[in-house]
Protein backbone atom coordinates (compact mmCIF):
# COMPACT_ATOMS: atom_id res chain seq x y z
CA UNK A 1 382.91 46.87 42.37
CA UNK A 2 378.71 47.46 43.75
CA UNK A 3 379.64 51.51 43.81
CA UNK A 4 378.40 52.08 47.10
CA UNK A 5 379.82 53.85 49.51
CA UNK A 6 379.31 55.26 53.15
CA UNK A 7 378.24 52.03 55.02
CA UNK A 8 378.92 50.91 58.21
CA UNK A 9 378.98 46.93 57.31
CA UNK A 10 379.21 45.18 54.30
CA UNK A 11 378.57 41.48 53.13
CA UNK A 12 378.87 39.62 50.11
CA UNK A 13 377.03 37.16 49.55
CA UNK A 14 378.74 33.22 48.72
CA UNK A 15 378.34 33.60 44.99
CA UNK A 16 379.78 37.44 45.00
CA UNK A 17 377.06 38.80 42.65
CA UNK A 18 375.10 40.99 45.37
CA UNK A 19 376.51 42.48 48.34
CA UNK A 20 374.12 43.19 51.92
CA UNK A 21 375.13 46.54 53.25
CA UNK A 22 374.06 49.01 56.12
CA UNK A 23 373.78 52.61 56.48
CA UNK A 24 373.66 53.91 60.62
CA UNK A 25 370.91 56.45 61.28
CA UNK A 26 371.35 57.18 65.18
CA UNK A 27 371.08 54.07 67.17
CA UNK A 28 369.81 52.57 64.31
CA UNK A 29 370.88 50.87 60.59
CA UNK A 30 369.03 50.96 57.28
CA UNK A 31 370.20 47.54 55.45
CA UNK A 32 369.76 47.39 51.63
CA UNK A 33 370.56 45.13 48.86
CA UNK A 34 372.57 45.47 45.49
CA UNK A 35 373.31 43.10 42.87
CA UNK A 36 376.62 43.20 40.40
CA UNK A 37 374.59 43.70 37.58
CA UNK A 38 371.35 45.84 39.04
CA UNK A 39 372.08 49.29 39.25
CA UNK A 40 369.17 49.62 41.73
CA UNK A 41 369.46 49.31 45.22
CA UNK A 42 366.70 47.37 47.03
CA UNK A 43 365.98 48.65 50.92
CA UNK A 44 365.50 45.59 53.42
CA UNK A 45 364.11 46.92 56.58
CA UNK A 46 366.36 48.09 59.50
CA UNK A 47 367.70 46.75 62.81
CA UNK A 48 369.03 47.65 65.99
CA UNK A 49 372.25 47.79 67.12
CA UNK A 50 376.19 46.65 66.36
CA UNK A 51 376.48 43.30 64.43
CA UNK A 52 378.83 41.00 66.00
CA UNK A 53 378.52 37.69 64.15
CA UNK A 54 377.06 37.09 60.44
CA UNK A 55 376.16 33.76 59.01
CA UNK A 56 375.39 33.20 55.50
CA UNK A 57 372.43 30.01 55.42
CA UNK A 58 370.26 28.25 52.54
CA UNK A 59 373.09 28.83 50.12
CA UNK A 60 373.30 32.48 50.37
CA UNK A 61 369.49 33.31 50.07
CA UNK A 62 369.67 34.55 54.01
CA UNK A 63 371.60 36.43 55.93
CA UNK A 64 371.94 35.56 60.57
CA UNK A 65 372.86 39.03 62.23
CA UNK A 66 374.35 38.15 65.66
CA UNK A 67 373.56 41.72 67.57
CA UNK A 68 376.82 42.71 70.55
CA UNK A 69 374.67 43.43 73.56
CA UNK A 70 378.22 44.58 74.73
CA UNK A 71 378.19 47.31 72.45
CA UNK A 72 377.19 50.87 73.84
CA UNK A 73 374.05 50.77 71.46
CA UNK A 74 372.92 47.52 73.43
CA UNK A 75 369.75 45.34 72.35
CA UNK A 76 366.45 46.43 71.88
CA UNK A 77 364.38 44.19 69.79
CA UNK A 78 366.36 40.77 68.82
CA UNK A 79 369.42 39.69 69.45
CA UNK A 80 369.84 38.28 66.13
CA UNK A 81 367.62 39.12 62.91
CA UNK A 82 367.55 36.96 59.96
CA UNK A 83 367.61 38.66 56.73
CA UNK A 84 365.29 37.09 53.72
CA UNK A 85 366.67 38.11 50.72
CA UNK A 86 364.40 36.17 48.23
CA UNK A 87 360.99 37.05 50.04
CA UNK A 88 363.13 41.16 50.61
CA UNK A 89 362.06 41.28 54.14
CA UNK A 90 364.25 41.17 58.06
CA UNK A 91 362.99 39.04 60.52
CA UNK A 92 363.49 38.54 64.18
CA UNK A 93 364.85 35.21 64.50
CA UNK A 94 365.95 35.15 68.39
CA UNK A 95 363.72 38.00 70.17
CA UNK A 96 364.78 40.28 73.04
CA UNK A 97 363.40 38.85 75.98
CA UNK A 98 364.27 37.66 79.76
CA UNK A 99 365.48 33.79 78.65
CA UNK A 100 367.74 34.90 76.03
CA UNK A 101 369.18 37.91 77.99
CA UNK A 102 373.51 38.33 77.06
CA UNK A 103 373.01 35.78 74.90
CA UNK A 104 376.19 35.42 72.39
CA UNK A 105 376.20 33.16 68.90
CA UNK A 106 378.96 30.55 68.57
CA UNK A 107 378.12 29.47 65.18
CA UNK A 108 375.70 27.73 62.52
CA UNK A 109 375.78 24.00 61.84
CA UNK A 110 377.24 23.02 58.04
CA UNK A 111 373.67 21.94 57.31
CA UNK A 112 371.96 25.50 58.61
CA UNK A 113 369.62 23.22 60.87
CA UNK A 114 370.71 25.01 64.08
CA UNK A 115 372.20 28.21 65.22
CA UNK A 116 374.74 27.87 68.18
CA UNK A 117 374.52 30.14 71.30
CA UNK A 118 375.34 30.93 74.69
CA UNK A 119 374.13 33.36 77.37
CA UNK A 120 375.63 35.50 80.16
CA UNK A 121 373.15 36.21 82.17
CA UNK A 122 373.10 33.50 85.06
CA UNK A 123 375.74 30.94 86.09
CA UNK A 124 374.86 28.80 83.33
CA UNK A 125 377.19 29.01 80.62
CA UNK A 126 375.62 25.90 78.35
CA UNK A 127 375.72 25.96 75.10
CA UNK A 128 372.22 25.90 73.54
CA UNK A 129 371.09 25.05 70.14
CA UNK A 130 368.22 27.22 68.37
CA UNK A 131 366.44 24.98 65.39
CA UNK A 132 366.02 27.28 62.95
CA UNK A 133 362.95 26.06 61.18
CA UNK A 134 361.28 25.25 64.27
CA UNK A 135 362.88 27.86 66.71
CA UNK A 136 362.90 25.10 69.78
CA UNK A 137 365.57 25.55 71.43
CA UNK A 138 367.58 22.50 72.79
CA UNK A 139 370.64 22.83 75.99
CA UNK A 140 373.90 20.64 75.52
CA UNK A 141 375.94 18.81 77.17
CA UNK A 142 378.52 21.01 76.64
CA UNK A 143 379.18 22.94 79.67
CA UNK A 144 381.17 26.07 78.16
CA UNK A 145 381.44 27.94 74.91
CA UNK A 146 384.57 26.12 73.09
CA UNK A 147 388.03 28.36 72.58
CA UNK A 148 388.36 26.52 69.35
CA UNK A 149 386.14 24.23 67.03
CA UNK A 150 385.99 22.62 63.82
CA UNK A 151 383.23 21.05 62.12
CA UNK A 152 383.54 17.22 61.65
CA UNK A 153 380.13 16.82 59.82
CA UNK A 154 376.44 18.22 59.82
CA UNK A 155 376.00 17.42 63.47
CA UNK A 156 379.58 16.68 65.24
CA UNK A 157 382.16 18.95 65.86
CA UNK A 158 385.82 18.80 67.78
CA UNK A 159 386.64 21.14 69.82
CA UNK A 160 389.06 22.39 73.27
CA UNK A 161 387.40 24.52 76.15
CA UNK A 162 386.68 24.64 79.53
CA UNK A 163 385.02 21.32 81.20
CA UNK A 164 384.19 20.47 84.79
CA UNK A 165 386.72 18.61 86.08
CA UNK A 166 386.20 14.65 86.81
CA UNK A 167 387.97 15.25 89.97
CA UNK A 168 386.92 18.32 91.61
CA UNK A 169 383.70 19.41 90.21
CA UNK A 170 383.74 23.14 91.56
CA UNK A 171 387.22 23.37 89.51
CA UNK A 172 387.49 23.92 85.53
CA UNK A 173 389.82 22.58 83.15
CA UNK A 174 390.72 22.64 79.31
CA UNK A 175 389.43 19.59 77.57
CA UNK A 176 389.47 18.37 73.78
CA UNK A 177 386.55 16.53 72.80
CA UNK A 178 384.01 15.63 70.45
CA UNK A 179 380.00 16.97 70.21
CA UNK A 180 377.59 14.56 68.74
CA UNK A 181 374.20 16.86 68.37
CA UNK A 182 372.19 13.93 67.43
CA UNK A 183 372.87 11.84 70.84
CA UNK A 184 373.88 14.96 72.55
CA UNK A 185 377.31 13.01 73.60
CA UNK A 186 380.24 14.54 74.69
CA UNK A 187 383.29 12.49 74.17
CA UNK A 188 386.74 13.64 75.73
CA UNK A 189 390.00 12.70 73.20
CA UNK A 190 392.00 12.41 75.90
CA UNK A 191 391.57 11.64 79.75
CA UNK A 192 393.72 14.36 80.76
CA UNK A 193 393.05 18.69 80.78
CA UNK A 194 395.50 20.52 78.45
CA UNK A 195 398.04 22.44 80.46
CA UNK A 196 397.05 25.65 78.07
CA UNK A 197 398.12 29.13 79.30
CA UNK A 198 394.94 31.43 80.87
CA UNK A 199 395.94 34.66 80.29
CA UNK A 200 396.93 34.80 76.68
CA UNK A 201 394.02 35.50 74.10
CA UNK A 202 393.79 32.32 71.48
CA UNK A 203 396.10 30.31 73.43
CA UNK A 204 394.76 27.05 71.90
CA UNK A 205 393.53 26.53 68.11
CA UNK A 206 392.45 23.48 66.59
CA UNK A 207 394.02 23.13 62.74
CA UNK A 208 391.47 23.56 59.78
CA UNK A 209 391.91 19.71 59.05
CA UNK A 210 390.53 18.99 62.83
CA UNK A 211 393.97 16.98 62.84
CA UNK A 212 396.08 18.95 65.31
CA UNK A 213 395.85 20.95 68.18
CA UNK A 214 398.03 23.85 69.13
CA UNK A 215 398.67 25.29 72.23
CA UNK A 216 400.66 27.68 74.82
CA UNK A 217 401.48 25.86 77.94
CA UNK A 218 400.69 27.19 80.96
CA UNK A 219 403.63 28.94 81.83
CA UNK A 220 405.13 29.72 79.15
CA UNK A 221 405.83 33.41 78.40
């Protein structure tokens, strides 16, 4: 128990002895710190705007805030801040402007080298990679944010999404493949698209072990 009370978000960090929390002030939150065994709490800085995503990197010692430009409050500075809680400062890590517009995190390598995102702004619905030492940013082969993923190391992942297909290009389909990062190869596990049902939220999930693939067939009720 930190005894704190009347926030709007709360995280805790991966060794559960200090918790990140925010406090709204209009369109706005205060984030502060508090350790188990401080009774003090330490203010950070503030941000703007809901929090749709949080990653945890460098063992706990920083926090990724993924901002919802969905949200009514919308994005004003950054779309995702990075939260230093060694050197007690917020940072912007992916600023508000025109080339990241709707962009939308997918995720943070095991190895915190890149963060994962996507944007809605033009017809290009790549996913990109943002280093996060060097802040290049890098597009993939992959054509589509995945439904489903699971890390298979530092740089490879499986996953099932939406893929042009080999036989009509102007037409999607529902692939299962591997990511390399490294080579920036896309591998497809099978030849075929997975007959998986459009309309129903989660229709596909890839197990924990990255052995098996669920699914609702198209056409199924």
């Amino acid at each position: 128990d930190f005894g704190v009370s009347d926030y709007s978000d709360i995280f805790l960090t991966p060794d559960e002895e200090s918790i990140v929390f925010l406090k709204p002030a209009d369109d706005e939150n205060s984030i502060f710190l508090k350790s188990k065994d401080d009774a003090n709490v330490v203010p950070l800085g503030k941000i703007h705007g809901a929090i749709s995503e949080a990653y945890w990197i460098n063992n706990g010692a920083e926090l990724l805030l993924s901002i919802d430009w969905l949200s009514p409050i919308g994005i004003r500075d950054a779309y995702v801040y990075r939260v230093d809680l060694v050197n007690l400062r917020i940072d912007i890590e992916i600023p508000n402007r025109p080339e990241y517009r709707n962009l939308t995190t997918i995720g943070v390598t095991p190895n915190n080298d890149w963060l994962l995102y996507v944007t809605y702004a033009e017809q290009d619905r790549s996913v990109y990679l943002h280093n996060l030492t060097t802040k290049v940013e890098t597009k993939t082969a992959v054509q589509f944010p995945p439904m489903d993923y699971q890390w298979l190391s530092d740089d490879e992942f499986l996953a099932v999404g939406y893929l042009k297909d080999k036989t009509s290009p102007n037409n999607t389909s529902v692939y299962a493949y591997k990511y390399n990062i490294s080579r920036d190869e896309l591998t497809l596990l099978f030849d075929n698209p997975l007959n998986v049902h459009q309309f129903i939220k989660n229709a596909i999930q890839i197990s924990p072990s990255g052995k098996l693939i669920a699914f609702i067939q198209a056409g199924d009720q």
